[in-house]
C-alpha atoms as a PDB file:
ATOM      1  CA  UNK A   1      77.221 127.668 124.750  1.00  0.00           C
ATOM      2  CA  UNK A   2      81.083 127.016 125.615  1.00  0.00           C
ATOM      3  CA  UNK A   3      80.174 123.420 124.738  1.00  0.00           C
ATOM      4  CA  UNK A   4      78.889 124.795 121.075  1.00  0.00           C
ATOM      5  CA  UNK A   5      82.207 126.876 121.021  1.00  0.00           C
ATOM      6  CA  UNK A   6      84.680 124.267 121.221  1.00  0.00           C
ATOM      7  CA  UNK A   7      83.085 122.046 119.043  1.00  0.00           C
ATOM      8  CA  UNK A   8      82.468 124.580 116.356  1.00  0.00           C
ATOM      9  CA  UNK A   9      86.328 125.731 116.798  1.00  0.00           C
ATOM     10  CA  UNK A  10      87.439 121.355 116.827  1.00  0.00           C
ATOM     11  CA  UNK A  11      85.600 120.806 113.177  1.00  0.00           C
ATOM     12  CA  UNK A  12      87.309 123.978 112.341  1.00  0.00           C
ATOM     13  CA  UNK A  13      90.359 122.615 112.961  1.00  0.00           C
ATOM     14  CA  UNK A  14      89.717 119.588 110.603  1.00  0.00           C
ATOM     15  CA  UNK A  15      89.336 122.037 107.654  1.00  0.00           C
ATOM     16  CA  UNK A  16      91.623 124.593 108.321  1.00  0.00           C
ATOM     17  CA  UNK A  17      95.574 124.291 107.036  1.00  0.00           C
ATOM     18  CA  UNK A  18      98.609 123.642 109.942  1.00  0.00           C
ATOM     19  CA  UNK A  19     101.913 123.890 109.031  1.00  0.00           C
ATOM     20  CA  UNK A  20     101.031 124.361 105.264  1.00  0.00           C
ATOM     21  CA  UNK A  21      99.435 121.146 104.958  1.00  0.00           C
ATOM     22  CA  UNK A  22      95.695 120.704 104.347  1.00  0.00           C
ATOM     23  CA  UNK A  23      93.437 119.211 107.016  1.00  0.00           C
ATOM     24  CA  UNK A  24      90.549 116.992 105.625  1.00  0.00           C
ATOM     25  CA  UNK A  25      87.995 115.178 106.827  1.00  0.00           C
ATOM     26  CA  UNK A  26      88.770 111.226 107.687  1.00  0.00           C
ATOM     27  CA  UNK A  27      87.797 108.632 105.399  1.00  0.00           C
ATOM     28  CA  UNK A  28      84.863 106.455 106.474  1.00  0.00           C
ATOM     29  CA  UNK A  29      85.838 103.163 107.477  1.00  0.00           C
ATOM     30  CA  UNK A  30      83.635 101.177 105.026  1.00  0.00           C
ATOM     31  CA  UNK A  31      84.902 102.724 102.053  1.00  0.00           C
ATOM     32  CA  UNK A  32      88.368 101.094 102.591  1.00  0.00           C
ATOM     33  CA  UNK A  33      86.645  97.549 101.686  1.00  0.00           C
ATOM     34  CA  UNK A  34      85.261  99.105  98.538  1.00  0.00           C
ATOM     35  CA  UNK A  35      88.704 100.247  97.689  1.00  0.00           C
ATOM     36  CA  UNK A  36      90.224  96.695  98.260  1.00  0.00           C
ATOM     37  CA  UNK A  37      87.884  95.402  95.694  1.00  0.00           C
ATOM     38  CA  UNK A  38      89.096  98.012  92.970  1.00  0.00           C
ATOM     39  CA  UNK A  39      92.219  97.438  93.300  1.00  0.00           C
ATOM     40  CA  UNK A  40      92.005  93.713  93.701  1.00  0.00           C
ATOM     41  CA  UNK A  41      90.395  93.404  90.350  1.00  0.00           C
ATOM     42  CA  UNK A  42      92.094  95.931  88.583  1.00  0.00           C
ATOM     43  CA  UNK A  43      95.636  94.196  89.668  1.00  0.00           C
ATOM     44  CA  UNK A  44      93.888  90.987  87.648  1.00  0.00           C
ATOM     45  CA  UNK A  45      96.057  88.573  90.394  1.00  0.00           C
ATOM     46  CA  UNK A  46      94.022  85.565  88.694  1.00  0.00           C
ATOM     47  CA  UNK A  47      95.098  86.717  85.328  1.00  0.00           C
ATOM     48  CA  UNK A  48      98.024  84.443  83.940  1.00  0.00           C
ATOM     49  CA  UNK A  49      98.523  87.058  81.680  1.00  0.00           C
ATOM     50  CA  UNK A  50      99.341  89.560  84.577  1.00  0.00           C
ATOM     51  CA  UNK A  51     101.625  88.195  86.634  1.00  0.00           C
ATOM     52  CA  UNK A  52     104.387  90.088  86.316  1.00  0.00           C
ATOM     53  CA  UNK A  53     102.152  92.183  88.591  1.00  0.00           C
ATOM     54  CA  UNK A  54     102.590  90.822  91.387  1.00  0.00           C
ATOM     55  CA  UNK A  55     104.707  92.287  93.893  1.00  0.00           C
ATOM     56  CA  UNK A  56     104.638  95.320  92.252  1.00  0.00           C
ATOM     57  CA  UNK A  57     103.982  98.228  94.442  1.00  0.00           C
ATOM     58  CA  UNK A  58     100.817 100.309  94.058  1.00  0.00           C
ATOM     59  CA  UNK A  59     101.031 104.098  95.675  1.00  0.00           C
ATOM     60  CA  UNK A  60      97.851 105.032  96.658  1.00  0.00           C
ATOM     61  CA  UNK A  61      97.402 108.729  97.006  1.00  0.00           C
ATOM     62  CA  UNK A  62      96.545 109.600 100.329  1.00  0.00           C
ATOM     63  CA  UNK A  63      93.248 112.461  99.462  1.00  0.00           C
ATOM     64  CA  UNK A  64      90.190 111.077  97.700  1.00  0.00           C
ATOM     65  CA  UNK A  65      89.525 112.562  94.117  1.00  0.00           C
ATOM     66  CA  UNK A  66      86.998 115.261  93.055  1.00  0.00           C
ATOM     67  CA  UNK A  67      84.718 115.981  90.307  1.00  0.00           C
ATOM     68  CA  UNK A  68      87.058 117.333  87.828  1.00  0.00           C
ATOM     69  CA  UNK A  69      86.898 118.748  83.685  1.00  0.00           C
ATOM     70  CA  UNK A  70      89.950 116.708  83.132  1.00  0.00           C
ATOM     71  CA  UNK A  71      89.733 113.422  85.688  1.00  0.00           C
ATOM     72  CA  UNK A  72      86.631 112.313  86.951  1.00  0.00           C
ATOM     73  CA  UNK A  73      84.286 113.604  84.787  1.00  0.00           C
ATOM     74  CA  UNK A  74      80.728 111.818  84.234  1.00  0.00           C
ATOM     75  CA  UNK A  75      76.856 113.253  84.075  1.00  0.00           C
ATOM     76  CA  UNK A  76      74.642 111.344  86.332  1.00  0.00           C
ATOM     77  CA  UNK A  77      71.475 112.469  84.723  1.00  0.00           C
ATOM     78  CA  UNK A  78      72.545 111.012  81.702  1.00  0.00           C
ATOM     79  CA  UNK A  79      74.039 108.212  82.842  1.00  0.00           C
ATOM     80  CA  UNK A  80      72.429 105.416  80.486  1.00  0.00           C
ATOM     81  CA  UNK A  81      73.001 107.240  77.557  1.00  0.00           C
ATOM     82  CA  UNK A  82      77.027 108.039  78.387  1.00  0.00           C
ATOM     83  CA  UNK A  83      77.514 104.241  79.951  1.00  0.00           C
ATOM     84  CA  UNK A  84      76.104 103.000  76.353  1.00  0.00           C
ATOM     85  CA  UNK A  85      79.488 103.692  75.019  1.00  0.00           C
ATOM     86  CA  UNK A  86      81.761 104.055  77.873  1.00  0.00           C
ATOM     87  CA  UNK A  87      81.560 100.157  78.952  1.00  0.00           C
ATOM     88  CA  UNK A  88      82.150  96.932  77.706  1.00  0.00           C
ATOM     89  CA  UNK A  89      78.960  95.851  75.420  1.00  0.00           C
ATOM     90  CA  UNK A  90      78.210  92.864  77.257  1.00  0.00           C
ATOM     91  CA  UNK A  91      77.184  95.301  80.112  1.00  0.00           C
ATOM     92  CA  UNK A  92      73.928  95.523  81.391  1.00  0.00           C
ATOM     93  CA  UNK A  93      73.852  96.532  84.770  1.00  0.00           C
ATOM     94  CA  UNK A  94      73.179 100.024  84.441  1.00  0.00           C
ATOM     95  CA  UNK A  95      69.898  99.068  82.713  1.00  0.00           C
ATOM     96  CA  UNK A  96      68.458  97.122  85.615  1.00  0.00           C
ATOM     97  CA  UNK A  97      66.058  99.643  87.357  1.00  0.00           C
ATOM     98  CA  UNK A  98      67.431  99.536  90.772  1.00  0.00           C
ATOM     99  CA  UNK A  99      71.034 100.733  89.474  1.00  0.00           C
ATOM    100  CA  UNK A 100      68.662 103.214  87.640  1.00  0.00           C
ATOM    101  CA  UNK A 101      67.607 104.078  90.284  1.00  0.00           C
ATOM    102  CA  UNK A 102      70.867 104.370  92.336  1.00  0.00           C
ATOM    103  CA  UNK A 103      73.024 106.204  89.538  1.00  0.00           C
ATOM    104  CA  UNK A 104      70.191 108.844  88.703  1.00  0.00           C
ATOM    105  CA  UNK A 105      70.395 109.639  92.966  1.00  0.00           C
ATOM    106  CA  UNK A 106      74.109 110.163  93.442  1.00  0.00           C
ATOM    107  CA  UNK A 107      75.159 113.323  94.462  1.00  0.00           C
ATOM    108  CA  UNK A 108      78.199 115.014  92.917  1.00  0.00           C
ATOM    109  CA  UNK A 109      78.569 117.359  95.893  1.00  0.00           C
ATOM    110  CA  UNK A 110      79.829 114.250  98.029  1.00  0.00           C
ATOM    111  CA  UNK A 111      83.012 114.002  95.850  1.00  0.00           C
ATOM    112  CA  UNK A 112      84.618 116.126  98.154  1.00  0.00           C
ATOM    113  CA  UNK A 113      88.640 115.437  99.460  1.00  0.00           C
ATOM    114  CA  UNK A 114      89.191 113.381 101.972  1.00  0.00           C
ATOM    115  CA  UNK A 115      92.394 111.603 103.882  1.00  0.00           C
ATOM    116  CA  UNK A 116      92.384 108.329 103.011  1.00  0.00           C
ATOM    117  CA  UNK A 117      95.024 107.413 106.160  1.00  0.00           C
ATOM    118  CA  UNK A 118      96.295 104.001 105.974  1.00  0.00           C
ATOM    119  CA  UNK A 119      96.898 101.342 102.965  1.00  0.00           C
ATOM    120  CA  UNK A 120      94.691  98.751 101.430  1.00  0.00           C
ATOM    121  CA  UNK A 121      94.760  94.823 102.343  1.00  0.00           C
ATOM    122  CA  UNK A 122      95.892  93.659  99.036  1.00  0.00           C
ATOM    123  CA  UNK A 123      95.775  89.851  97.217  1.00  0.00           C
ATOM    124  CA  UNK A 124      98.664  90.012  95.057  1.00  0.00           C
ATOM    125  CA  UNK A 125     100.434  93.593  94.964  1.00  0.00           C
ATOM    126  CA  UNK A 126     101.767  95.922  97.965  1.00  0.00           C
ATOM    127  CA  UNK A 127     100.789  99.574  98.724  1.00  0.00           C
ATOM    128  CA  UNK A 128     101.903 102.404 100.394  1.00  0.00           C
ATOM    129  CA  UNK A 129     100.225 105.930 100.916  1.00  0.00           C
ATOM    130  CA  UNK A 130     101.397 108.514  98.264  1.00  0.00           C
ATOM    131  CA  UNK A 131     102.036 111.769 100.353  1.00  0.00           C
ATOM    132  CA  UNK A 132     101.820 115.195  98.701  1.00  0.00           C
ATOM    133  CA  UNK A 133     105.456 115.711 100.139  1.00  0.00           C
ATOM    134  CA  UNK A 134     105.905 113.153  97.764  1.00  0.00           C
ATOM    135  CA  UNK A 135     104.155 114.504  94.423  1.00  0.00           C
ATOM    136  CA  UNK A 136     106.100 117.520  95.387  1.00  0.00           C
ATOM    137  CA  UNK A 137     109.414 115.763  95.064  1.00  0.00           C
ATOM    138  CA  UNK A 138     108.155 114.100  91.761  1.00  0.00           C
ATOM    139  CA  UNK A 139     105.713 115.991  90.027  1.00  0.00           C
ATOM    140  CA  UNK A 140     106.182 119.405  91.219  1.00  0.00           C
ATOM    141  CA  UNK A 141     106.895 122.273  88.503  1.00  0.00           C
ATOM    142  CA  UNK A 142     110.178 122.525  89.611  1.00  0.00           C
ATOM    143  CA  UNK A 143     111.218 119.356  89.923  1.00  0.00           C
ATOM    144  CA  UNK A 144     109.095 116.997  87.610  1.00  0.00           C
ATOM    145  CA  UNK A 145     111.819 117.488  84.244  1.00  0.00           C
ATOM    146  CA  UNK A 146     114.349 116.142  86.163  1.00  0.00           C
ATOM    147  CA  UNK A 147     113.145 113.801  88.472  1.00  0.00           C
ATOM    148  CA  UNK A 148     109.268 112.691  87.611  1.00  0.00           C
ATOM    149  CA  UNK A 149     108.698 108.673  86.928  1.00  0.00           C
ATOM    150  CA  UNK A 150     112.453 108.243  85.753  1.00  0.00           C
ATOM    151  CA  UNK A 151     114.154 109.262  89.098  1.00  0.00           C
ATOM    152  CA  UNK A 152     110.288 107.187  90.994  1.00  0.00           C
ATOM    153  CA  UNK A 153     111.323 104.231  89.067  1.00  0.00           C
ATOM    154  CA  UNK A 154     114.729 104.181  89.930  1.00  0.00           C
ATOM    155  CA  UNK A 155     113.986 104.677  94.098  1.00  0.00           C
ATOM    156  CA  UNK A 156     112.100 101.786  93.432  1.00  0.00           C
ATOM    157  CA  UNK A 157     112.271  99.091  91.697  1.00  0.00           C
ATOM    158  CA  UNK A 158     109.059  97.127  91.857  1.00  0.00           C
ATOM    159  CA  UNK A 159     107.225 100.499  91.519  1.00  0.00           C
ATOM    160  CA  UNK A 160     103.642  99.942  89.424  1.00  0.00           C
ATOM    161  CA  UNK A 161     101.313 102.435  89.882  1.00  0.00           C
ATOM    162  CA  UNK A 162     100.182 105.270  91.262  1.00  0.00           C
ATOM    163  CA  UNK A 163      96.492 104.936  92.131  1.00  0.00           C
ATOM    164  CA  UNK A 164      94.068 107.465  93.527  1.00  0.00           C
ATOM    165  CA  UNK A 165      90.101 107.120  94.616  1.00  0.00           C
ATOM    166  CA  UNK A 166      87.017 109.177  95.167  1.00  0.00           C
ATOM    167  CA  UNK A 167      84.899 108.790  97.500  1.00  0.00           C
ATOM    168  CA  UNK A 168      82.715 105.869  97.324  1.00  0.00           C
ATOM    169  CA  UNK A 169      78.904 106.544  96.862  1.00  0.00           C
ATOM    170  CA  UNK A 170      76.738 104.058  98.293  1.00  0.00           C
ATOM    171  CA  UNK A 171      72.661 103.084  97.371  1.00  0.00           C
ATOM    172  CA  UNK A 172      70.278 103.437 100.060  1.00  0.00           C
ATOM    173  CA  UNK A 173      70.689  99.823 100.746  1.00  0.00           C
ATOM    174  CA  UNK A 174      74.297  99.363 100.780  1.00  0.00           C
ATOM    175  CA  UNK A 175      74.160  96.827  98.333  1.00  0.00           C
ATOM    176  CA  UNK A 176      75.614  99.320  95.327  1.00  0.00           C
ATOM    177  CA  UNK A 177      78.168 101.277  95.500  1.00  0.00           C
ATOM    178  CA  UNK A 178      80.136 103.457  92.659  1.00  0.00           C
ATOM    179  CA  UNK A 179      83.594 105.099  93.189  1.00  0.00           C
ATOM    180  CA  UNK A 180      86.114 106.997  90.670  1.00  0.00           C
ATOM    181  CA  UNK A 181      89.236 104.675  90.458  1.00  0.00           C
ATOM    182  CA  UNK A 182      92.016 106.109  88.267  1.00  0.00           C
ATOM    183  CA  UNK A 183      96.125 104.348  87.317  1.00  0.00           C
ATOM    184  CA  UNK A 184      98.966 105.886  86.262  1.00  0.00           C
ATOM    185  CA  UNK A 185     102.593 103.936  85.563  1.00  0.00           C
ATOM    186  CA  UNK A 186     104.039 107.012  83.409  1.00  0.00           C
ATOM    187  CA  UNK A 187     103.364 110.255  81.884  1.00  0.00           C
ATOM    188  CA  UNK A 188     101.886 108.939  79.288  1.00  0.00           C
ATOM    189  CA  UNK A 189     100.315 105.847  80.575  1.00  0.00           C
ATOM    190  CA  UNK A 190      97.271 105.753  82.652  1.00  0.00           C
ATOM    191  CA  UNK A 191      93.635 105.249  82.958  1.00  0.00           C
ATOM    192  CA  UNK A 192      90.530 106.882  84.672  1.00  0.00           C
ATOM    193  CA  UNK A 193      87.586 104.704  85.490  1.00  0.00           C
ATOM    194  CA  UNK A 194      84.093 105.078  87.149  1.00  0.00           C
ATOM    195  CA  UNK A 195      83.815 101.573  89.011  1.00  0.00           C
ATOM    196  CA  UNK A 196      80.352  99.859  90.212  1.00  0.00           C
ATOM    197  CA  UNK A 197      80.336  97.166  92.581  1.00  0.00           C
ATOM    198  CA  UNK A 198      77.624  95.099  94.372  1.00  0.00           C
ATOM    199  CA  UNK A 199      78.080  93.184  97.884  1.00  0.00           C
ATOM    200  CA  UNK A 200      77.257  89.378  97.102  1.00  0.00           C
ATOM    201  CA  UNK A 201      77.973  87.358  99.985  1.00  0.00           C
ATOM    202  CA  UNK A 202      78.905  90.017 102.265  1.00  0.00           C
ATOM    203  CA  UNK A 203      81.496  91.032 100.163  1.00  0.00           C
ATOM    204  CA  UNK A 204      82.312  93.603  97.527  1.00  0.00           C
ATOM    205  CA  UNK A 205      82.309  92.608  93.615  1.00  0.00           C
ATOM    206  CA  UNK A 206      83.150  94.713  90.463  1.00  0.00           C
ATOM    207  CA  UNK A 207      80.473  94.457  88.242  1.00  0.00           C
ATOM    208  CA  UNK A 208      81.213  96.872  85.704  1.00  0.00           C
ATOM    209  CA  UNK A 209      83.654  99.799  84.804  1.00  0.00           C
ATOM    210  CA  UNK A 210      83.293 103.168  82.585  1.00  0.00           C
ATOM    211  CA  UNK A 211      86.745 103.785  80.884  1.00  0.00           C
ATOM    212  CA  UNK A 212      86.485 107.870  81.191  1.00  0.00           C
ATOM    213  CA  UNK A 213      90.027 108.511  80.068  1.00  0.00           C
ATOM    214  CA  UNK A 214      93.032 106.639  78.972  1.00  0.00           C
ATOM    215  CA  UNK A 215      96.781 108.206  77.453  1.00  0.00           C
END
């Protein structure tokens, strides 16, 4: 019984707030390689076109993102029917009956927050964690008219993005995996994406990518 007690009072802990801050639970492990592959592709580092990216310094915000009306918004049940339209047309994936299969299963109640505690191993761009002390200097209601990107571009200079995950669903398998994925350089420049990968090799590729929101 005292054994039941302290754990019950330690998972308690994980939830609970200390010193105003939120407590959440700790980002599995595996889901860090999934996020490597995002952002790998998304930086384009192959891309001629895209170099100037490189360098450039990607914040990653240090909580995964939820189910939300305004971010990461997508039906799983209709799935087929929404991807249609929200990917490229040369995409097929989705049609193939094991990512069916996979898609139809996910459950929206796993998009929960998480800490997401260290940064990513990077090809061509560097990252650092993106701290809500630090949206709070930025982007809080008091301060985001007078400091917001302007005053984040000018602490620093090779300044990109700022990038933010959910967490990553996997299939049965571990072969599939989906995860939101969303960019923003400005106010009124950004992007929201729900990102599918497979493992080939041992190692994660993007296959395909639902644009759910772009300013």
């Amino acid at each position: 019984m005292h054994t039941v007690l302290i754990l019950t009072s330690f998972f308690g802990f994980l939830w609970k707030s200390t010193f105003g801050q939120t407590n959440y639970p700790v980002l599995p492990e595996a889901d860090y390689s999934v996020y490597t592959a995002v952002a790998n592709d998304f930086s384009k580092c192959s891309d001629i076109q895209y170099a100037y990216r490189q360098g450039n310094l990607l914040f990653v915000k240090s909580t995964t993102e939820e189910k939300s009306k305004y971010g990461f918004q997508f039906n799983f049940v209709k799935a087929e029917e929404q991807l249609s339209f929200l990917t490229r047309p040369q995409a097929t994936f989705y049609k193939e009956p094991s990512w069916k299969t996979f898609i139809a299963s996910v459950d929206t109640n796993q998009f929960i927050k998480y800490e997401i505690s260290h940064p990513l191993e990077l090809r061509c761009r560097k990252n650092e964690m993106w701290s809500p002390k630090m949206q709070d200097y930025y982007f809080s209601k008091e301060n985001h008219l007078n400091r917001g990107f302007y005053t984040l571009r000018n602490d620093y200079k090779n300044f990109g993005d700022i990038i933010s995950f959910s967490k990553v669903a996997y299939s049965t398998d571990r072969q599939k995996a989906l995860c939101y994925y969303s960019e923003r350089s400005d106010g009124k420049a950004g992007a929201g994406y729900l990102v599918f990968l497979e493992k080939k090799e041992d190692t994660w590729t993007v296959v395909g990518a639902a644009t759910l929101w772009m300013s």
